[in-house]
PDB file of N, CA and C in Angstrom:
ATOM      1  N   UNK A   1      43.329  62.147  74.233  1.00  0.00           N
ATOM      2  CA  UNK A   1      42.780  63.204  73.412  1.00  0.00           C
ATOM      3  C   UNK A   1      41.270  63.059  73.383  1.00  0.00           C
ATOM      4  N   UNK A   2      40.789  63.981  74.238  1.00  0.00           N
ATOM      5  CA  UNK A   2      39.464  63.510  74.087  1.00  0.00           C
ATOM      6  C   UNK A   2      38.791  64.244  73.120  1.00  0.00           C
ATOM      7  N   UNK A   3      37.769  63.360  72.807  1.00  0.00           N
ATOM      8  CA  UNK A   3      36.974  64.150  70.896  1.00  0.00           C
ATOM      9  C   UNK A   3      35.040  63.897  71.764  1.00  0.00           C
ATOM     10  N   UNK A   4      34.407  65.019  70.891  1.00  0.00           N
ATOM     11  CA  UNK A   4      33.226  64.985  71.221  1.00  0.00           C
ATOM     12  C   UNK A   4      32.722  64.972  69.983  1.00  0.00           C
ATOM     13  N   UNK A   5      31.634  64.542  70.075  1.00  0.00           N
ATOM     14  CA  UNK A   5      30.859  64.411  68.506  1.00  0.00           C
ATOM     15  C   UNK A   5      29.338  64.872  69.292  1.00  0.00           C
ATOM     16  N   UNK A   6      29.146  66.193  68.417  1.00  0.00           N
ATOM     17  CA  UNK A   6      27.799  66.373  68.844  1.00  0.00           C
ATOM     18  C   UNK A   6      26.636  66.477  67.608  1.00  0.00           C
ATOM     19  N   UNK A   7      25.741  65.799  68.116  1.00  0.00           N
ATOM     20  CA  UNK A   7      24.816  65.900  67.635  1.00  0.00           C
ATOM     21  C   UNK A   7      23.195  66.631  67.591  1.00  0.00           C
ATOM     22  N   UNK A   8      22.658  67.523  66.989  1.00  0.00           N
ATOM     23  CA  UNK A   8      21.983  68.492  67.186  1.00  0.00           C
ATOM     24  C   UNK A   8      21.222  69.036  65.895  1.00  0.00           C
ATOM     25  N   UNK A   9      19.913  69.546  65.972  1.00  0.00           N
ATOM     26  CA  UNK A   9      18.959  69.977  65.207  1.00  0.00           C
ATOM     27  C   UNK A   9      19.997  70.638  64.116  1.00  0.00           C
ATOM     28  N   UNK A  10      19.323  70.589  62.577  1.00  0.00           N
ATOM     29  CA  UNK A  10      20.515  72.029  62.067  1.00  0.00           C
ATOM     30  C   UNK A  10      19.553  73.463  62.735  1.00  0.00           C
ATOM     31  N   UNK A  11      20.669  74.020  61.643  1.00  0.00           N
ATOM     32  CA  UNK A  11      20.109  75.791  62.128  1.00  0.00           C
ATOM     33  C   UNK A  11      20.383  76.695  63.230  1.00  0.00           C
ATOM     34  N   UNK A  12      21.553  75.838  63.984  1.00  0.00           N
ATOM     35  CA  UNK A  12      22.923  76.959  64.492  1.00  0.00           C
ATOM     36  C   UNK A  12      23.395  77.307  64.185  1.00  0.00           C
ATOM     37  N   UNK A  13      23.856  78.415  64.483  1.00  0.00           N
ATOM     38  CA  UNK A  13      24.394  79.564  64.053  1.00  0.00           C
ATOM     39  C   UNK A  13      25.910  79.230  64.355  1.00  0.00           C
ATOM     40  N   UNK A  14      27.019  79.713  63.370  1.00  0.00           N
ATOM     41  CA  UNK A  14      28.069  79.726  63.675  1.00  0.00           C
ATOM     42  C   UNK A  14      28.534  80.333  64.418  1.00  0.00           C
ATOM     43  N   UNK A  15      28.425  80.834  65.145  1.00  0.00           N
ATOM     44  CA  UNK A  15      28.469  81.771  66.389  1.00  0.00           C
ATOM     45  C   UNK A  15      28.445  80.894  67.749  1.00  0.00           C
ATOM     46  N   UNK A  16      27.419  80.375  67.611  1.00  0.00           N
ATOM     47  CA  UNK A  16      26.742  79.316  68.796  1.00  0.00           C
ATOM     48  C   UNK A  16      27.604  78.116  68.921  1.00  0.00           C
ATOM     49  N   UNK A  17      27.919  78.036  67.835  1.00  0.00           N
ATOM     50  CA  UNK A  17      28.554  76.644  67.765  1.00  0.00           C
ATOM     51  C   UNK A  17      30.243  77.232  68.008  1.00  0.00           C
ATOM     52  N   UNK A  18      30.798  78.153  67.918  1.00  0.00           N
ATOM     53  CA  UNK A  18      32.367  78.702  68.651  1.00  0.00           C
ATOM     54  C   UNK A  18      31.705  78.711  69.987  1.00  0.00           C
ATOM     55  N   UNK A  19      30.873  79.165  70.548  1.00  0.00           N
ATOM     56  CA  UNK A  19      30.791  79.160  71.565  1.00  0.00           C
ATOM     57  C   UNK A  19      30.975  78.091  72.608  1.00  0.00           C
ATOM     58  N   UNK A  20      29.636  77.147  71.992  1.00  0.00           N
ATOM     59  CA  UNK A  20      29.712  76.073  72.515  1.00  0.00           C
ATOM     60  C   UNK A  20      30.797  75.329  72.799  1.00  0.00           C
ATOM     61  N   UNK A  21      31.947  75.321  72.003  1.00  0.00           N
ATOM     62  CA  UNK A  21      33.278  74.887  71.286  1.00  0.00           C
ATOM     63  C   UNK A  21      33.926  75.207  72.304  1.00  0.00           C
ATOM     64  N   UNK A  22      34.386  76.397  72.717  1.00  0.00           N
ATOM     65  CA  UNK A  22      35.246  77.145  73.708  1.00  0.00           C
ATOM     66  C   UNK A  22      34.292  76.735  75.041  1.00  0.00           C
ATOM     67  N   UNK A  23      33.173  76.788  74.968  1.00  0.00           N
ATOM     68  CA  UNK A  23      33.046  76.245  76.551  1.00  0.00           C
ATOM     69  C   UNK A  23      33.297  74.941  77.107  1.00  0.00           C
ATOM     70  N   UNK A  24      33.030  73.771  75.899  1.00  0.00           N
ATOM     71  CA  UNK A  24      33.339  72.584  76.220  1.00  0.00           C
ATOM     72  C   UNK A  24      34.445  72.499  76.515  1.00  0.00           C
ATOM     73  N   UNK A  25      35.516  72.806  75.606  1.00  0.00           N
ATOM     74  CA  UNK A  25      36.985  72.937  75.456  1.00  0.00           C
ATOM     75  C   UNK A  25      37.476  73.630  77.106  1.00  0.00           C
ATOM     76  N   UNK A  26      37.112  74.644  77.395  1.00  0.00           N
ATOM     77  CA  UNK A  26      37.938  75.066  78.358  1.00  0.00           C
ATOM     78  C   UNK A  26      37.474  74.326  79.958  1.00  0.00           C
ATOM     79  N   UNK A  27      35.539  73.933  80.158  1.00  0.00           N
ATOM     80  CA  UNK A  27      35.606  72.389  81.080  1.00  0.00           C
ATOM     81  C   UNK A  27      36.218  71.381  80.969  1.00  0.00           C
ATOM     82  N   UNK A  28      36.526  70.947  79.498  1.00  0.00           N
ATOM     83  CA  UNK A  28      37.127  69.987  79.548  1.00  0.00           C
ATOM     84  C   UNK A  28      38.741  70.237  80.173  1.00  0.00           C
ATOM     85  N   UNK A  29      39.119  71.321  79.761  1.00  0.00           N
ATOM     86  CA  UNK A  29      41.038  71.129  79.827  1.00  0.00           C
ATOM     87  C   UNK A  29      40.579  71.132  82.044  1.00  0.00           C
ATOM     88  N   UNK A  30      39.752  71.861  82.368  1.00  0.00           N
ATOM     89  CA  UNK A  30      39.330  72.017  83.741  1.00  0.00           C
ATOM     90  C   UNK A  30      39.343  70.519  84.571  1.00  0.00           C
ATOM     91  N   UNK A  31      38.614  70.020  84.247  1.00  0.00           N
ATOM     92  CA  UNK A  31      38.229  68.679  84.697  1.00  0.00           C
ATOM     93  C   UNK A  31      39.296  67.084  84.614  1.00  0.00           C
ATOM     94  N   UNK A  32      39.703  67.651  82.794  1.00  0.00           N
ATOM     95  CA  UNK A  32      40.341  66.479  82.663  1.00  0.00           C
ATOM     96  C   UNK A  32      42.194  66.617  82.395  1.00  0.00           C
ATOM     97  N   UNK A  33      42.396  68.113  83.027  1.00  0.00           N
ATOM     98  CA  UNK A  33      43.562  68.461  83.106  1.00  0.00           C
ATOM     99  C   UNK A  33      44.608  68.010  81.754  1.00  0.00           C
ATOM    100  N   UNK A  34      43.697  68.818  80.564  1.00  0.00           N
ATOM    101  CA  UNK A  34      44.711  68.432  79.315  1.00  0.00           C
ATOM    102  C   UNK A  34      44.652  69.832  78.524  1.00  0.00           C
ATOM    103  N   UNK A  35      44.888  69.678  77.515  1.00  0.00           N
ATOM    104  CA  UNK A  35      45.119  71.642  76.935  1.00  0.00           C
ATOM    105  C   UNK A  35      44.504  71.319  75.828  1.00  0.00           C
ATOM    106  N   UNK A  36      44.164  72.535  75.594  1.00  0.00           N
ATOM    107  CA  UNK A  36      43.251  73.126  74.844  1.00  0.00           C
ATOM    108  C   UNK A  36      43.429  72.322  73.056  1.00  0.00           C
ATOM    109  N   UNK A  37      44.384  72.030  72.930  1.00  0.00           N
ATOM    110  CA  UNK A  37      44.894  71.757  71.530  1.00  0.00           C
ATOM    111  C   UNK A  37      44.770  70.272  71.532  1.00  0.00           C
ATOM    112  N   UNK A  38      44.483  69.600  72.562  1.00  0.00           N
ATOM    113  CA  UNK A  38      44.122  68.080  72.300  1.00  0.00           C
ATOM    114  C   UNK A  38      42.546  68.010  72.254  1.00  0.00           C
ATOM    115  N   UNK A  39      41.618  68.617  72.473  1.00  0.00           N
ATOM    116  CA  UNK A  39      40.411  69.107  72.653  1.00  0.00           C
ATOM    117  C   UNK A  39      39.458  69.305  71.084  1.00  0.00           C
ATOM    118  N   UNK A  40      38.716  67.633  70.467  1.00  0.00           N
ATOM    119  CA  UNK A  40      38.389  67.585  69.669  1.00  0.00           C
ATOM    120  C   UNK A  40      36.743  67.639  69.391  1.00  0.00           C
ATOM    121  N   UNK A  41      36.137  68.577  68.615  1.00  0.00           N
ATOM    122  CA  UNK A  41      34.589  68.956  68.587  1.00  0.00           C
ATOM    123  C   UNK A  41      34.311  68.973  67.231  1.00  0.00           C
ATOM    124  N   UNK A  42      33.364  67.680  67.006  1.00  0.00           N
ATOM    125  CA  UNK A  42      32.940  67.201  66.010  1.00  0.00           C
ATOM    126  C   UNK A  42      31.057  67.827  65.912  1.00  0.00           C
ATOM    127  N   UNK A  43      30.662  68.674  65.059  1.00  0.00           N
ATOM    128  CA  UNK A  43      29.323  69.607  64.974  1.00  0.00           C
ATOM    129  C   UNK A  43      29.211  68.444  64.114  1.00  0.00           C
ATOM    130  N   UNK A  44      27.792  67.756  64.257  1.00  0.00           N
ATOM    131  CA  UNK A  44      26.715  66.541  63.454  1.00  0.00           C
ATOM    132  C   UNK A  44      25.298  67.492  62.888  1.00  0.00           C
ATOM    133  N   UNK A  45      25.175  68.300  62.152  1.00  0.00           N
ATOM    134  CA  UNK A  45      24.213  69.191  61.889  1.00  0.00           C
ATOM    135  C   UNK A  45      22.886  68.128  60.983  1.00  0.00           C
ATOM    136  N   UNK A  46      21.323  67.725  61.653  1.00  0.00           N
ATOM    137  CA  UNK A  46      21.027  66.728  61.957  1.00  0.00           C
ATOM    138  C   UNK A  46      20.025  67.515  61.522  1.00  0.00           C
ATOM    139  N   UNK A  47      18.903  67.240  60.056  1.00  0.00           N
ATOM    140  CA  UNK A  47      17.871  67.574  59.702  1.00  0.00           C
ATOM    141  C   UNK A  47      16.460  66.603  60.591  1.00  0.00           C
ATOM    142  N   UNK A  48      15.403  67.402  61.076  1.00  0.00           N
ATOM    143  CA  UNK A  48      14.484  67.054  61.844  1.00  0.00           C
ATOM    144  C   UNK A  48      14.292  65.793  61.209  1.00  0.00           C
ATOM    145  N   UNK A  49      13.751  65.800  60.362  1.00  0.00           N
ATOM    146  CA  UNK A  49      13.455  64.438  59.339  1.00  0.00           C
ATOM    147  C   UNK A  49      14.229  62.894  59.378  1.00  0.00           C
ATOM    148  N   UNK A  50      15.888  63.265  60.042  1.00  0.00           N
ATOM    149  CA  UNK A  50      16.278  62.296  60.063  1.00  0.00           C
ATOM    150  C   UNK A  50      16.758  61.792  61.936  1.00  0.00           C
ATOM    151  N   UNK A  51      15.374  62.188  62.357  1.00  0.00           N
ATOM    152  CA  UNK A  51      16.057  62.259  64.186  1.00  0.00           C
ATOM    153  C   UNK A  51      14.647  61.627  64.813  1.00  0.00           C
ATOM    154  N   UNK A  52      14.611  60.851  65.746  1.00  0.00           N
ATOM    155  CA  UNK A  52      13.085  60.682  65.864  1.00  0.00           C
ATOM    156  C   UNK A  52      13.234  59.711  67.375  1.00  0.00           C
ATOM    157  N   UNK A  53      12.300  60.315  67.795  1.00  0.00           N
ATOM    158  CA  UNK A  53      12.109  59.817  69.719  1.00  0.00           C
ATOM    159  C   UNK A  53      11.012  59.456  69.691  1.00  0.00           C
ATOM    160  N   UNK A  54      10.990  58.211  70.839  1.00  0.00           N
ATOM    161  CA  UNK A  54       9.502  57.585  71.368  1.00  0.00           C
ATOM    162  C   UNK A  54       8.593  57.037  69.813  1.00  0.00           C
ATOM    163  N   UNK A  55       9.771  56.822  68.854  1.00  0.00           N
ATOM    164  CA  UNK A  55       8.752  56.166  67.637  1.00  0.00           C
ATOM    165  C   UNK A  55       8.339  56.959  66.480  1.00  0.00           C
ATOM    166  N   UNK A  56       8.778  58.405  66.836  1.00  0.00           N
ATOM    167  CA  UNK A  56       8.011  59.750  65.706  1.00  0.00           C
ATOM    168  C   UNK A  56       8.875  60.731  65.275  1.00  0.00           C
ATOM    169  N   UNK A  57       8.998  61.243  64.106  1.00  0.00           N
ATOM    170  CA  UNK A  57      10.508  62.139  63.559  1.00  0.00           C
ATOM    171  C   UNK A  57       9.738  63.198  63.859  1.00  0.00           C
ATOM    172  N   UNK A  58      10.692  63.830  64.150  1.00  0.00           N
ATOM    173  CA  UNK A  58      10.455  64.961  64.722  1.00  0.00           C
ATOM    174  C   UNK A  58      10.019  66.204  63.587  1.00  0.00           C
ATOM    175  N   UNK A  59      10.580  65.560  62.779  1.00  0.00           N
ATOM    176  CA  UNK A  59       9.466  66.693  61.778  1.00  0.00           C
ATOM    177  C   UNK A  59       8.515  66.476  61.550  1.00  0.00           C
ATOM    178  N   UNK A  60       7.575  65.720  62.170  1.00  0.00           N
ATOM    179  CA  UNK A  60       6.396  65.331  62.279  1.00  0.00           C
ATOM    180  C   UNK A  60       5.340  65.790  63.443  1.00  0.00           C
ATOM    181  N   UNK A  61       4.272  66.586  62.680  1.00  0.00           N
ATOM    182  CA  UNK A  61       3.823  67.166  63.614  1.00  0.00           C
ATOM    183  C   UNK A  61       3.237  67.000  65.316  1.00  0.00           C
ATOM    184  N   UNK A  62       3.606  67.958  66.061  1.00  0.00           N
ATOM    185  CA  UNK A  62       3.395  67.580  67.801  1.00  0.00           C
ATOM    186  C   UNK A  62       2.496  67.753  68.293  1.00  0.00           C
TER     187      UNK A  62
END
């Protein structure tokens, strides 16, 4: 059963995020030849403030 946990800026749209959902979901059943209903998507909605690359949060100005 494979599960994804994604992690990502907030301020997607619920829309974006079915999307995303159904596309992973239907490469995945593609690739890893399993169905749709074992196909687990975990949304991590991730304020700038708490995310930070090369040393600097990203809500911090660029």
């Amino acid at each position: 059963m494979p599960t994804f946990h994604i992690e990502m800026f907030e301020g997607r749209s619920v829309e974006q995020k079915r999307q995303l959902a159904a596309a992973l979901t239907e490469t995945t059943c593609k690739v890893l030849g399993v169905e749709p209903q074992s196909v687990d998507i975990v949304f991590h909605d991730v304020k700038p403030e708490n995310w930070a690359t090369a040393g600097k949060l990203w809500s911090d100005p660029r």
